[in-house]
Protein backbone atom coordinates (compact mmCIF):
# COMPACT_ATOMS: atom_id res chain seq x y z
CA UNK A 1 8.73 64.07 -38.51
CA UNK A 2 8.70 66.92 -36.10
CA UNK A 3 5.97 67.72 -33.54
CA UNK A 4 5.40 71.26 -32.18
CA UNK A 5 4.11 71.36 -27.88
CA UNK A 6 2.66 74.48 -26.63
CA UNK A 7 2.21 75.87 -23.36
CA UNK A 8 -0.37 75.56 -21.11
CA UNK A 9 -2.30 74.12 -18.06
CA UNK A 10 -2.64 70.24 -17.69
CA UNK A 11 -5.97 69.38 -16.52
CA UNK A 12 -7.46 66.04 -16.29
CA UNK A 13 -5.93 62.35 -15.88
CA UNK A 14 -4.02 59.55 -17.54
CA UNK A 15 -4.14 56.31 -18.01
CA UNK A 16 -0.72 54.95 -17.51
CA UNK A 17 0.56 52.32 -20.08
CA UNK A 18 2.19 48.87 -19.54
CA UNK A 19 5.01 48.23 -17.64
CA UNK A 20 7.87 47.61 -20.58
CA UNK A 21 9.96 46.21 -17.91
CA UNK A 22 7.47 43.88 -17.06
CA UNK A 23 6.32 43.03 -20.12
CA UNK A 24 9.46 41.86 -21.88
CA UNK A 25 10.15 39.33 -18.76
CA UNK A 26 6.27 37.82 -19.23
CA UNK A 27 6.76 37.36 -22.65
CA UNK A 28 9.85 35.67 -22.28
CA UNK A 29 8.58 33.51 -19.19
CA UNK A 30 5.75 33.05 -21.27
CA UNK A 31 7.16 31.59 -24.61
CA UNK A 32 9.44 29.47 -22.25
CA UNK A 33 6.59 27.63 -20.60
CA UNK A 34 5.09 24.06 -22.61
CA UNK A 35 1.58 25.04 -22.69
CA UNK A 36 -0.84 27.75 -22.81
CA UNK A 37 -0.26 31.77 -21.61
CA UNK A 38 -2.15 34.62 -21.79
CA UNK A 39 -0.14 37.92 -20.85
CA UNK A 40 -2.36 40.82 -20.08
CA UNK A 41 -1.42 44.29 -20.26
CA UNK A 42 0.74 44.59 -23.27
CA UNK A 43 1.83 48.27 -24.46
CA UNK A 44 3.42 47.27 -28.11
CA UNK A 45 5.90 49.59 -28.71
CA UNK A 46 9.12 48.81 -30.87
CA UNK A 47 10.59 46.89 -27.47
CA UNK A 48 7.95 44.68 -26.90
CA UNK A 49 7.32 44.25 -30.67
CA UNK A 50 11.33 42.94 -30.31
CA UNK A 51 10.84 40.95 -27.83
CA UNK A 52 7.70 39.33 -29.37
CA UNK A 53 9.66 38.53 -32.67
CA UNK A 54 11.94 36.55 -30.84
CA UNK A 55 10.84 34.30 -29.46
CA UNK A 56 8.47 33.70 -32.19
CA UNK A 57 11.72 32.59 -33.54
CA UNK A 58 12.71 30.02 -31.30
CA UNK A 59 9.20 28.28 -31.65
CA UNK A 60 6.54 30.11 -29.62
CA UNK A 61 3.45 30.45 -31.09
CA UNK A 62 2.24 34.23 -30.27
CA UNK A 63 -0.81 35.77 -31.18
CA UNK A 64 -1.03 39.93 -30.72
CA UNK A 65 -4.90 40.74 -29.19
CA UNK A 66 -5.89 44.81 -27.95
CA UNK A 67 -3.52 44.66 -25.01
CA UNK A 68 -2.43 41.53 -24.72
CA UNK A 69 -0.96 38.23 -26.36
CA UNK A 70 -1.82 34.83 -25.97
CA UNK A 71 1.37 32.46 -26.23
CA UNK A 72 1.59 28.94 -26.92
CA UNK A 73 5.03 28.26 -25.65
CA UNK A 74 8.11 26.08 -27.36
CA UNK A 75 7.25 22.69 -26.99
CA UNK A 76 10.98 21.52 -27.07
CA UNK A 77 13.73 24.48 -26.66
CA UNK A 78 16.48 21.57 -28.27
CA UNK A 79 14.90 21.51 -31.09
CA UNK A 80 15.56 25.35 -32.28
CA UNK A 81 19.30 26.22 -33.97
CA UNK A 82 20.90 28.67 -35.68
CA UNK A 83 18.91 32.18 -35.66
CA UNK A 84 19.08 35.46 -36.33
CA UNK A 85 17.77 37.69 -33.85
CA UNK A 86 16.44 41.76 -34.79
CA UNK A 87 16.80 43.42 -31.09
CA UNK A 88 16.47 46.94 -32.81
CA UNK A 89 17.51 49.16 -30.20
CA UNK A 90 15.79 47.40 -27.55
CA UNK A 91 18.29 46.86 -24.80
CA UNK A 92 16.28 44.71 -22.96
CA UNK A 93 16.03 42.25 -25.71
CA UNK A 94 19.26 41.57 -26.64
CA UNK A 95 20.39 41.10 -23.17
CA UNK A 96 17.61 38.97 -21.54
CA UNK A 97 17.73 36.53 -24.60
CA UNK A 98 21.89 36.11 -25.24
CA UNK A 99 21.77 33.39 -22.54
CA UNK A 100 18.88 32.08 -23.76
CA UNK A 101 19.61 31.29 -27.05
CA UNK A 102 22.54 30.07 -25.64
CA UNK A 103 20.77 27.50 -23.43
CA UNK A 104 21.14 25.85 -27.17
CA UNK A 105 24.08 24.20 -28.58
CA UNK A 106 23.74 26.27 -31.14
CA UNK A 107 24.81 29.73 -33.79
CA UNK A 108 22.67 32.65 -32.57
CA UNK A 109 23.11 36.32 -34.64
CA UNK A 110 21.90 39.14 -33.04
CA UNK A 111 21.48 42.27 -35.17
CA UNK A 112 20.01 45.50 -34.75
CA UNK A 113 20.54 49.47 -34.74
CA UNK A 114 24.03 50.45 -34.30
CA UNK A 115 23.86 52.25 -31.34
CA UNK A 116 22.29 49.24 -29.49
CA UNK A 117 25.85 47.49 -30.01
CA UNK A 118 27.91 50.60 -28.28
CA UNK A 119 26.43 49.99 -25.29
CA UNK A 120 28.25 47.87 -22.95
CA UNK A 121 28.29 43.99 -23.07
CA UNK A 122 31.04 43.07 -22.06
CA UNK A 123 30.20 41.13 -19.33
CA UNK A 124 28.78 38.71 -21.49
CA UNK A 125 32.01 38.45 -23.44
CA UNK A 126 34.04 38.09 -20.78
CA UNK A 127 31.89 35.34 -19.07
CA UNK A 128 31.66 33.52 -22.72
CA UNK A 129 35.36 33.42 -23.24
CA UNK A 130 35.88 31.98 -19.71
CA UNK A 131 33.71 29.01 -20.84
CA UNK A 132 35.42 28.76 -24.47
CA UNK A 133 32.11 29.96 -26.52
CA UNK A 134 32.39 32.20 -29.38
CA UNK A 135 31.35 36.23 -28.61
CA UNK A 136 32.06 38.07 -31.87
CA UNK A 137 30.62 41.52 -31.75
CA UNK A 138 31.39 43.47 -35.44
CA UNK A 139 29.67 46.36 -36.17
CA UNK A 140 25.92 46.19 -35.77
CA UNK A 141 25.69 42.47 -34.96
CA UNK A 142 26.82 39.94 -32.33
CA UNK A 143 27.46 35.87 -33.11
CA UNK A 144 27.37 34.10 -29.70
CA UNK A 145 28.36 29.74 -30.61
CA UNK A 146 28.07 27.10 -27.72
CA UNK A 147 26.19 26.61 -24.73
CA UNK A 148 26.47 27.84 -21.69
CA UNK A 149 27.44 26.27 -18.54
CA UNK A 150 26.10 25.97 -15.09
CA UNK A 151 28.60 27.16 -12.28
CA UNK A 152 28.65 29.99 -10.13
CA UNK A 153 28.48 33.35 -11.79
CA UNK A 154 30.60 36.18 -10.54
CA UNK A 155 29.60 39.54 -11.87
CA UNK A 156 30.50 42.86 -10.46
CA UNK A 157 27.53 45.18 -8.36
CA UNK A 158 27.59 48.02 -10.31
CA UNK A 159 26.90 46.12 -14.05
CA UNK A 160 22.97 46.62 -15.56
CA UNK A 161 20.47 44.42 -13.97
CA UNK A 162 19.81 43.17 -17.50
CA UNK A 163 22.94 40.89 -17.72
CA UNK A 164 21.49 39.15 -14.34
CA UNK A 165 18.38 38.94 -15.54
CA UNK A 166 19.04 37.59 -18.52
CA UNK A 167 21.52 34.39 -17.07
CA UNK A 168 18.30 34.07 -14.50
CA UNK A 169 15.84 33.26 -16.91
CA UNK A 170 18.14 30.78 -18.84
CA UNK A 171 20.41 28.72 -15.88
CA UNK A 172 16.74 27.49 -14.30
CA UNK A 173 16.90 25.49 -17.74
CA UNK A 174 20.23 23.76 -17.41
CA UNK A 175 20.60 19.95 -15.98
CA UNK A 176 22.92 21.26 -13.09
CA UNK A 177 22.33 23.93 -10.64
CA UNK A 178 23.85 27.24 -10.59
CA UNK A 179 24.82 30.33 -8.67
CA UNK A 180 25.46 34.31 -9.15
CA UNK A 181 27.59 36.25 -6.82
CA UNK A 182 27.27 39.27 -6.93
CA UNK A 183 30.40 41.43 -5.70
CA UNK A 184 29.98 44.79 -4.34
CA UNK A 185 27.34 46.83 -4.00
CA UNK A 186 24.05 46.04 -5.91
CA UNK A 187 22.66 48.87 -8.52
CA UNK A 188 19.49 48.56 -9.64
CA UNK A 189 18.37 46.16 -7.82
CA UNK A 190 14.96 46.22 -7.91
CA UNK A 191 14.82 45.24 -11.21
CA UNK A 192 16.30 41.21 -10.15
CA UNK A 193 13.97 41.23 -7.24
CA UNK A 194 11.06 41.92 -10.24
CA UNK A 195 12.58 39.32 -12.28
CA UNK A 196 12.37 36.03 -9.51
CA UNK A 197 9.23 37.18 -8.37
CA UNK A 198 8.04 36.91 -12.09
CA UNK A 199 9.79 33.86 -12.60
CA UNK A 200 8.11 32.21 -9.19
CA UNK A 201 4.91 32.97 -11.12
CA UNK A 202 5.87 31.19 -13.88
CA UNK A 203 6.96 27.90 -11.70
CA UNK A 204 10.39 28.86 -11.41
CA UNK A 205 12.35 28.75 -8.10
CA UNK A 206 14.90 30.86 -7.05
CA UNK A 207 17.00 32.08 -3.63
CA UNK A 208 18.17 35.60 -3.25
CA UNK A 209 20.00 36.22 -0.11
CA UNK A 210 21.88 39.40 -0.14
CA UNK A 211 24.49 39.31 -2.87
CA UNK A 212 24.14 35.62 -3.36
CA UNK A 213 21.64 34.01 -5.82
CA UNK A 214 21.14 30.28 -5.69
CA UNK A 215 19.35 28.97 -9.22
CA UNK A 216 18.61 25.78 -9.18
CA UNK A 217 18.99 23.59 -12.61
CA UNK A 218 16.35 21.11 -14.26
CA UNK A 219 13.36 23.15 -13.97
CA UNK A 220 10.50 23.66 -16.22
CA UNK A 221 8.35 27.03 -16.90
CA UNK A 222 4.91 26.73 -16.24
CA UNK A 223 2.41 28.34 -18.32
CA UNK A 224 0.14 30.64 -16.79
CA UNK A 225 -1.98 34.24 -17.27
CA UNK A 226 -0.19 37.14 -16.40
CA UNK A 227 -1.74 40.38 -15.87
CA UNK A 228 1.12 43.53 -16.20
CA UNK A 229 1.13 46.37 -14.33
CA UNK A 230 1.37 50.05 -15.11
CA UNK A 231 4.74 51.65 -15.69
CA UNK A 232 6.17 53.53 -13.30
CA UNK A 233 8.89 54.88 -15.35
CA UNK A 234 6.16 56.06 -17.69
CA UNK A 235 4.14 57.22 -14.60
CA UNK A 236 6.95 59.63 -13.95
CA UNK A 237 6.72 62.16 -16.99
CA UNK A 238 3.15 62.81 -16.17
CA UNK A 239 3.63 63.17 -12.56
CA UNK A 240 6.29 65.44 -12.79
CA UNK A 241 3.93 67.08 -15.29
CA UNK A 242 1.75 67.38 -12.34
CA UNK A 243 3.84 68.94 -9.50
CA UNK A 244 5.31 71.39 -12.16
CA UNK A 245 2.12 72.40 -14.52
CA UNK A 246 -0.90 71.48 -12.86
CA UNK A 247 -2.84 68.80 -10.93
CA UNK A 248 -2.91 65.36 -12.10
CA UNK A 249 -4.31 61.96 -11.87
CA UNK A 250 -3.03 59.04 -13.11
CA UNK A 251 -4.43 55.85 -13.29
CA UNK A 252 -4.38 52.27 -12.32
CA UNK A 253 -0.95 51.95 -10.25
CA UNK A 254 -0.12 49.67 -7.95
CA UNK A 255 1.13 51.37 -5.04
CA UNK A 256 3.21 48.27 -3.74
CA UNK A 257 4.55 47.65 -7.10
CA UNK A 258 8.24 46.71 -7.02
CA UNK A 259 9.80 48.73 -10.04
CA UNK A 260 13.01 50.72 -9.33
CA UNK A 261 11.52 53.56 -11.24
CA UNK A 262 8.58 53.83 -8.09
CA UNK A 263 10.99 55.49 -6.18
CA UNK A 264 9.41 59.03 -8.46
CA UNK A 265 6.67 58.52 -5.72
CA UNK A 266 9.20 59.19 -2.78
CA UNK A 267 11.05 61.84 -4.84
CA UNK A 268 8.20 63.88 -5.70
CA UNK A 269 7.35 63.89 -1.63
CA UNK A 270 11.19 64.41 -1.21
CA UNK A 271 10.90 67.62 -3.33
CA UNK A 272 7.64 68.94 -1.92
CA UNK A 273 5.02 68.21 -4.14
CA UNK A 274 1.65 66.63 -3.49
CA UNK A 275 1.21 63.17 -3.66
CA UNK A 276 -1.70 61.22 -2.30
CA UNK A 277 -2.20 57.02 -3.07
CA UNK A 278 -4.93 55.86 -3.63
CA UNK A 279 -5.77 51.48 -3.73
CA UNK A 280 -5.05 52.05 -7.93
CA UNK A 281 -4.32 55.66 -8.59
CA UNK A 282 -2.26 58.31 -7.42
CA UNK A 283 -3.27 62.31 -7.41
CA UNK A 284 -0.15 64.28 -8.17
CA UNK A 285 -0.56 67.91 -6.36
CA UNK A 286 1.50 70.77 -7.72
CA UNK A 287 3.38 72.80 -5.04
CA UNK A 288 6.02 74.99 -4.16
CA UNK A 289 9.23 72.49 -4.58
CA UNK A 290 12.54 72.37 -2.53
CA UNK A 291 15.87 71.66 -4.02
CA UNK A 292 17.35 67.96 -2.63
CA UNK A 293 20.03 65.61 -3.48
CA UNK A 294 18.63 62.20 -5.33
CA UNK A 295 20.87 59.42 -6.47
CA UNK A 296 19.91 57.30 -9.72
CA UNK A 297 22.21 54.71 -8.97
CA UNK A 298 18.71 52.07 -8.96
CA UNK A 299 16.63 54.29 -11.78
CA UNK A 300 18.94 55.41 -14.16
CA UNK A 301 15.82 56.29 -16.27
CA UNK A 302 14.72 58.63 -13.80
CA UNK A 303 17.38 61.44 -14.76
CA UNK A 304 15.77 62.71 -17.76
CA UNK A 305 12.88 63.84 -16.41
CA UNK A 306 14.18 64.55 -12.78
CA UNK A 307 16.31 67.37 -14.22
CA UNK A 308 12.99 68.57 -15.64
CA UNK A 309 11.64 69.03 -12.36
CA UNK A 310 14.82 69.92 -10.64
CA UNK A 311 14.55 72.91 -12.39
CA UNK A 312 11.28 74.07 -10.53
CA UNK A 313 13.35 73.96 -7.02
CA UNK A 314 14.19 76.85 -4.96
CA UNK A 315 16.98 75.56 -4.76
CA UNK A 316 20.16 73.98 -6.29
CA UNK A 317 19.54 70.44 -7.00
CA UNK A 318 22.37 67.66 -7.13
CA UNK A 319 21.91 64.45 -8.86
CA UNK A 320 24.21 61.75 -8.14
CA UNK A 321 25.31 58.52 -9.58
CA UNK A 322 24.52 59.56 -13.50
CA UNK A 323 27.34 57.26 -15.15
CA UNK A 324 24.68 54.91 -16.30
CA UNK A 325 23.00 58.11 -18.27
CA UNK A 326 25.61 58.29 -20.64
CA UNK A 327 25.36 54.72 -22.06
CA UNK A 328 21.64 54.21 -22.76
CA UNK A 329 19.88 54.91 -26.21
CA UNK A 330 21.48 58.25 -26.17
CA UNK A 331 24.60 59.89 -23.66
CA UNK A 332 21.79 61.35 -21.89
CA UNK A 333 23.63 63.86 -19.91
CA UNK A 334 25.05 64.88 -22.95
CA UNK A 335 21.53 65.26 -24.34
CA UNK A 336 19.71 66.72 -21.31
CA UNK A 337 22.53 69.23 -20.92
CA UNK A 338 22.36 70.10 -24.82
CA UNK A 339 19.28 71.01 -24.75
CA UNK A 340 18.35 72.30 -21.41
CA UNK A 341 20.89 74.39 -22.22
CA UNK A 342 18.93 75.88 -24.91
CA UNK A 343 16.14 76.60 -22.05
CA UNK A 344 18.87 79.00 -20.82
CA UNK A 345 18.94 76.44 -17.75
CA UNK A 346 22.03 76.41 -15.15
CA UNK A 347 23.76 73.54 -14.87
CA UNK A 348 27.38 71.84 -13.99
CA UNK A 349 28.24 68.68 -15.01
CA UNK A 350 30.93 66.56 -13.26
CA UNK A 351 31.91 62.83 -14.09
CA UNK A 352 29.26 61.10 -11.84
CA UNK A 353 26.95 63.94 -10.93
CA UNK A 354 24.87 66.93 -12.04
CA UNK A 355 24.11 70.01 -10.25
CA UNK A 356 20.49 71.98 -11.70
CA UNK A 357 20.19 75.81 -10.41
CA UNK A 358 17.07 77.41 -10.03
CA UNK A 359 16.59 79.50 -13.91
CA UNK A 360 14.59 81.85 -15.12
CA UNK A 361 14.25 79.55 -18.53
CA UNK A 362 12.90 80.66 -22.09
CA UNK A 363 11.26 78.76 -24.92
CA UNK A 364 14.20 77.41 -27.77
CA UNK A 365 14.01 79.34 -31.18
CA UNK A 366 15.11 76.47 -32.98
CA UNK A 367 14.30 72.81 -33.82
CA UNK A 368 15.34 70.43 -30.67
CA UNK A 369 17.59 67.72 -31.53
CA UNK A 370 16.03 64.53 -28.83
CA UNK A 371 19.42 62.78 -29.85
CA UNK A 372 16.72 59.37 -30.99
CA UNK A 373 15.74 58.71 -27.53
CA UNK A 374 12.40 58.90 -26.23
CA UNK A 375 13.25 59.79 -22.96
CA UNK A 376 14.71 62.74 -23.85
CA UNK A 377 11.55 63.81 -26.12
CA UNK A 378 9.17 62.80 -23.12
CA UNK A 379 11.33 64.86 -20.65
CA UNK A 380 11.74 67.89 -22.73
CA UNK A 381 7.98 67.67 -23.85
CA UNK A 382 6.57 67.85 -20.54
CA UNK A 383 9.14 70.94 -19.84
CA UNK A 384 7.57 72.76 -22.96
CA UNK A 385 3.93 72.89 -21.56
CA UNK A 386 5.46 75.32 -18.72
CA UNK A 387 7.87 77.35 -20.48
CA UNK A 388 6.03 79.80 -22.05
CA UNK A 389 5.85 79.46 -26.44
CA UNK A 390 6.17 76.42 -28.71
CA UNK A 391 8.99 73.80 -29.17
CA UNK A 392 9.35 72.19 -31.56
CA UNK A 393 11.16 68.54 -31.87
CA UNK A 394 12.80 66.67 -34.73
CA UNK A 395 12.21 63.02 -35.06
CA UNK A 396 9.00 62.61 -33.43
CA UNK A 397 9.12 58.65 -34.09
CA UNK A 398 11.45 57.74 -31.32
CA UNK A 399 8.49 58.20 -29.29
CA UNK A 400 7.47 54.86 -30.55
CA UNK A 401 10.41 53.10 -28.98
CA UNK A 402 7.93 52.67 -25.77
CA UNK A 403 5.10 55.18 -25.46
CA UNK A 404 2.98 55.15 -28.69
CA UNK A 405 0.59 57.22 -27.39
CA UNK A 406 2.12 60.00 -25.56
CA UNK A 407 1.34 62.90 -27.47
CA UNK A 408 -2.07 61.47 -27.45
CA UNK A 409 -2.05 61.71 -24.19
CA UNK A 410 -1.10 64.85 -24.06
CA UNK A 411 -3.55 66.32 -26.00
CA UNK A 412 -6.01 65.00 -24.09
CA UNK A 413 -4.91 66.92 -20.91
CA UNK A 414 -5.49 69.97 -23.02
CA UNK A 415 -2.08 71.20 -24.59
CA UNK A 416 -1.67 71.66 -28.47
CA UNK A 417 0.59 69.30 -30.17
CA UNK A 418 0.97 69.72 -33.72
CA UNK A 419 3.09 67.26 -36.05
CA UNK A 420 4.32 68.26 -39.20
């Protein structure tokens, strides 16, 4: 379906949804605990909804409330063989849960959209040939056979966080203990400081120190309730929205969360606009913005909409370390640049950076293509309430992928969406 977004001036505020992030690694922690678990702050979009399948499958009892799930966790994770697993195109999901299911001596299929598969696993392969288990990726689905071992880990710095997140939720649940070593430099790391503090709520113990994770094995998940904050990578469309459109609020943040994607709050100062933190909001202040050089290399997810508000600079604006862009739902350089381009908006792309010059931009004449990925609707939404017009946007429904209600709340700060 397409949806049309005028122009015009924001006014009001927003509640901010669920953290995604966080709210795949509850669930899991959740459904891995004997006992009990109530998980607050649930946003279900087609991720979660993943997610929540899943580990329905391998025997946790889950039932969906108005925000939140209440989980009865497996009682006995031997007991559960052979499944087959519908990720979607939920990254998240299939890579938190391959060593999981392969905590079980067991046939696990994992299926899902085809681009899901074209991004990059192959640290998983690799690792699963080393120990002799089967890996057999064809087409739009994965067969993983055998269980994994405990030993020490060695995975390269610059890999997703995902892959170490996902061995750190299964090696607490091996007999022996286990170690990651992580060589080189750490990118997005953030995200596996999120995950052990998580797990420590959930009774598991783990040692980070520096590049060296200690995990040990024999440990049990301990039910508990879990209340999830507000996204900051969802947090960052409607901030931007701020510093470029029009005042803003946005509500209930935690302003000592530790998601990557809160570094927006230290870009946004970076680039001159107004930001002021409150104990759980933050007031975004449009204002006259200053070109600066930002690196994604921890919040990949950032680039969409930070070449959005690159564009407002007075200046030429670099981002570096973009790589990661190009292998998410979507080569979302390739995306961006498509249809910023269409924006008349000035812009050189090299192979691990892109440089946005100050345009005079226009409203597109014809249907925007958001290449399936949210992100890139979100990012080129929030650019359409300032460029003066309509744009309109094919497939609509990718929205759903995290942020249900966007366009809702959109309206409600006043601009004219129209679907159809």
């Amino acid at each position: 379906m397409n949806v049309t977004v005028s122009s015009g001036k924001i006014k009001g505020q927003v509640k901010v949804p669920f953290s995604k992030s966080f709210g795949h690694r509850a669930i899991i922690a959740g459904s891995l605990a004997k006992g009990e678990s109530v998980i607050k702050g649930i946003t279900f979009s087609n991720d979660i909804n993943y997610t929540l399948k899943a580990m329905e499958s391998l025997g946790a009892k889950i039932t969906k409330n108005k925000d939140s799930v209440f989980i009865r966790g497996i009682n006995n994770i031997n007991e559960y063989y052979n499944h087959v697993i519908d990720c979607g195109e939920s990254g998240s999901t299939l890579r938190f849960l391959i060593p999981v299911f392969s905590v079980l001596d067991g046939e696990t299929t994992f299926i899902g959209k085809p681009v899901l598969f074209k991004r990059p696993l192959e640290i998983y392969e690799e690792e699963y040939k080393r120990q002799k288990l089967s890996f057999e990726l064809k087409g739009a689905s994965l067969l993983t056979k055998g269980k994994i071992s405990a030993k020490i880990y060695r995975l390269a710095g610059n890999v997703s966080s995902q892959f170490i997140t996902g061995l750190l939720f299964a090696l607490p649940l091996l007999e022996k203990n286990s170690q990651i070593k992580i060589e080189g430099e750490i990118e997005s790391e953030p995200y596996i400081d999120m995950t052990i503090d998580l797990l420590k709520v959930f009774g598991i113990q783990i040692e980070k120190n520096g590049n060296v994770i200690k995990i040990p094995g024999n440990q049990k998940y301990s039910p508990c309730n879990y209340q999830v904050e507000a996204d900051y990578s969802q947090f960052a469309f409607f901030a931007v929205a701020g510093a470029i459109n029009n005042n803003i609020t946005l509500l209930d943040m935690n302003p000592s969360s530790k998601q990557g994607d809160a570094f927006i709050v230290d870009v946004l100062k970076m680039y001159g606009a107004g930001v002021e933190v409150h104990s759980n909001k933050i007031d975004i202040i449009k204002g006259s913005l200053k070109g600066c050089n930002v690196s994604l290399k921890n919040c990949p997810d950032l680039g969409p909409i930070l070449m959005v508000l690159s564009l407002f600079a007075n200046t030429t604006v670099t981002l570096t370390d973009i790589k990661r862009l190009r292998v998410k739902e979507s080569d979302r350089v390739k995306a961006m640049v498509d249809n910023l381009a269409l924006f008349k908006a000035k812009i050189e792309v090299e192979e691990n950076s892109i440089s946005i010059k100050p345009s005079k931009l226009k409203s597109p004449t014809v249907v925007l293509n958001p290449y399936n990925d949210h992100r890139i609707l979100m990012a080129l939404a929030i650019l359409s309430t300032v460029v003066k017009g309509k744009v309109t946007f094919s497939n609509s429904e990718c929205i759903n992928k995290s942020y249900p209600n966007f366009f809702k709340d959109l309206k409600n700060l006043g601009i004219e969406v129209i679907y159809g």
